[in-house]
C-alpha atoms as a PDB file:
ATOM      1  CA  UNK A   1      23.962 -27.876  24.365  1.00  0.00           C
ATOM      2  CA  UNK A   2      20.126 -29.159  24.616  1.00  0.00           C
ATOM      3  CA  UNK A   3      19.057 -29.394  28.083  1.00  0.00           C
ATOM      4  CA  UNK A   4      15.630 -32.027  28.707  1.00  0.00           C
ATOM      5  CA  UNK A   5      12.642 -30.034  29.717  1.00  0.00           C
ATOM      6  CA  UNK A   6       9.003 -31.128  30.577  1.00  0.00           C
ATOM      7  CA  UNK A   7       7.875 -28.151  27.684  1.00  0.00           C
ATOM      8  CA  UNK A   8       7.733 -29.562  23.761  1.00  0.00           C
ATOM      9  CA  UNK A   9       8.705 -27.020  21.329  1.00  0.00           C
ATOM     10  CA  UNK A  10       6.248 -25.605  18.901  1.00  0.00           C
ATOM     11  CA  UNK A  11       6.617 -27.041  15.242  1.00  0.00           C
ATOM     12  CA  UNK A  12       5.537 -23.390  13.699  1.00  0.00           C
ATOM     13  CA  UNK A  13       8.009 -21.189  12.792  1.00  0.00           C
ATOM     14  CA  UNK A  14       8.256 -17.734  14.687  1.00  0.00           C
ATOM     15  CA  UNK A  15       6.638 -15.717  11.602  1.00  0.00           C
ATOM     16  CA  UNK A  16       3.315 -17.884  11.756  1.00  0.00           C
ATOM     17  CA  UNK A  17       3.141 -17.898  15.648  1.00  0.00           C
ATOM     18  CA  UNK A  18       3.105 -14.151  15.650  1.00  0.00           C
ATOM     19  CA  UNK A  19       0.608 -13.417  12.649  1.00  0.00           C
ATOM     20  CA  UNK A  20      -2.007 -16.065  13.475  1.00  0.00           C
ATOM     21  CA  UNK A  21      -4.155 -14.691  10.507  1.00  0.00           C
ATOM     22  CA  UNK A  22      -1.940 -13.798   8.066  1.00  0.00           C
ATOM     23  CA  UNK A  23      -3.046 -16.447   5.535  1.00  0.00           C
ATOM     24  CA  UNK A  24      -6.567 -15.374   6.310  1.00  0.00           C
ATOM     25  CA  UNK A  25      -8.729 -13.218   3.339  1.00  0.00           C
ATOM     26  CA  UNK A  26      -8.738 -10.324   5.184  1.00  0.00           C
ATOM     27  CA  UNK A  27      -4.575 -10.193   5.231  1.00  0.00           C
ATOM     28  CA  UNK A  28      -4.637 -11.230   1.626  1.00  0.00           C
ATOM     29  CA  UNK A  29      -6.801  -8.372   0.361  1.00  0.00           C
ATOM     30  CA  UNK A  30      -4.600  -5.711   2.736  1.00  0.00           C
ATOM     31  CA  UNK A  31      -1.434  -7.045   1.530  1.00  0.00           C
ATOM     32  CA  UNK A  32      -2.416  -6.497  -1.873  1.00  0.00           C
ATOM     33  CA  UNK A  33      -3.788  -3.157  -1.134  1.00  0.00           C
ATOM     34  CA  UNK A  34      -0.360  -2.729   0.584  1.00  0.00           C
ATOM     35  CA  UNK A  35       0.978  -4.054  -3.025  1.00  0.00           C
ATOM     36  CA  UNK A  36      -0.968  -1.931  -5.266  1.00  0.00           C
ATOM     37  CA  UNK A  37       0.038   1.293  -3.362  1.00  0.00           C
ATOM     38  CA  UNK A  38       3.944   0.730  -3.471  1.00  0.00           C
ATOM     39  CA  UNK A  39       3.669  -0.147  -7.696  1.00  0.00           C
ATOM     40  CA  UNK A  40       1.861   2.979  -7.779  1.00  0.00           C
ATOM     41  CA  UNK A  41       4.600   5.112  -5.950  1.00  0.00           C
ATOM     42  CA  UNK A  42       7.028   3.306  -7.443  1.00  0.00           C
ATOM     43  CA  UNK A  43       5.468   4.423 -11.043  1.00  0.00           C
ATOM     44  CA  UNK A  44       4.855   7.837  -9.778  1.00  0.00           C
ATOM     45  CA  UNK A  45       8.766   8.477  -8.953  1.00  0.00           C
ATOM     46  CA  UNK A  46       8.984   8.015 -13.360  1.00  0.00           C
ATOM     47  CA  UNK A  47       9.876  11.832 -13.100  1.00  0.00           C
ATOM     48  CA  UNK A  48      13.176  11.058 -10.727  1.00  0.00           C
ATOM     49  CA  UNK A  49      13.948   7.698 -11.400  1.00  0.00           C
ATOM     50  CA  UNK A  50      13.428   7.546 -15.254  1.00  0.00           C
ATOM     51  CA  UNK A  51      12.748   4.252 -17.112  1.00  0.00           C
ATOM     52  CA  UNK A  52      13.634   2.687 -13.996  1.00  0.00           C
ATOM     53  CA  UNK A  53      10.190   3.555 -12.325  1.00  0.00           C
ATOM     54  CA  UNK A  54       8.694   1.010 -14.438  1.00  0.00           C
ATOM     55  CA  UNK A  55       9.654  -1.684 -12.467  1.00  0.00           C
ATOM     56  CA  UNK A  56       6.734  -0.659  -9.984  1.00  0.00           C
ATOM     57  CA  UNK A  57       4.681  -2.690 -12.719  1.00  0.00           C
ATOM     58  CA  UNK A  58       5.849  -5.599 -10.552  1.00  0.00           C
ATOM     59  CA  UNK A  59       3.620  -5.172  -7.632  1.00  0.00           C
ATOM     60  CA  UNK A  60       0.296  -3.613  -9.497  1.00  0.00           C
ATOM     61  CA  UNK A  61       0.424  -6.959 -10.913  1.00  0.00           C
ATOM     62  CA  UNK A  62       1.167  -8.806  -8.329  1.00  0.00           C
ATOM     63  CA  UNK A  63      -1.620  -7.584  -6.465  1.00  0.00           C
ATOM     64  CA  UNK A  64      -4.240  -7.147  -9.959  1.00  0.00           C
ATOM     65  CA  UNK A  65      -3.017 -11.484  -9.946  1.00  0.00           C
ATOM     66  CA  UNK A  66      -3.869 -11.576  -6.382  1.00  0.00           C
ATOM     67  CA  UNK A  67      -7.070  -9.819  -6.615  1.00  0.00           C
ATOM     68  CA  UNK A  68      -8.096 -12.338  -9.346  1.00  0.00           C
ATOM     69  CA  UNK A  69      -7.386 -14.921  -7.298  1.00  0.00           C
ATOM     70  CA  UNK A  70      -9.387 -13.878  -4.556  1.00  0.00           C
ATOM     71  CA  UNK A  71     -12.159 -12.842  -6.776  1.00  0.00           C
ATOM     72  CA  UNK A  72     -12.022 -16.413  -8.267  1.00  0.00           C
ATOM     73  CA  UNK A  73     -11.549 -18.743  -4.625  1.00  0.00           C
ATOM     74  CA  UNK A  74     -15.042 -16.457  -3.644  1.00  0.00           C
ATOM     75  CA  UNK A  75     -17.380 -16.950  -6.599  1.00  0.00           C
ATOM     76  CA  UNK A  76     -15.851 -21.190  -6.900  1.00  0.00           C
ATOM     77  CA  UNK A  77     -17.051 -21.283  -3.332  1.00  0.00           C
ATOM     78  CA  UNK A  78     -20.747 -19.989  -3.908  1.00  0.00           C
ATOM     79  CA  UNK A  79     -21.370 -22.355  -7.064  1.00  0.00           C
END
């Protein structure tokens, strides 16, 4: 049941009124940090997890593909 109040609900969903900033550069390059670290425990675990480690490929490039594209939105900018 809706009940009328005098208060209009925000249109942004829950995940972007938390995280104000999350779209921002600084989030970007962390989250691909963040990226790059997991591929490269992921690989490491090769020893325990066999052929199966390889799938940690998956978020070095991810982030190597994000790190481009931040590389390239910065240096379009200056010219």
């Amino acid at each position: 049941m809706i009940t009328p109040t005098d208060k209009v609900p925000s249109t942004r969903s829950a995940v972007k009124r938390s995280a104000p900033g999350w779209h921002g550069p600084r989030a970007r390059i962390f989250y691909n940090i963040l990226r790059a670290i997991v591929g490269a425990l992921i690989l490491s675990s090769i020893r325990y997890a066999g052929p199966l480690a390889f799938v940690g490929l998956i978020p070095l490039a991810w982030a190597a593909v994000g790190f481009w594209w931040i590389y390239r939105r910065r240096h379009a900018a200056h010219n």
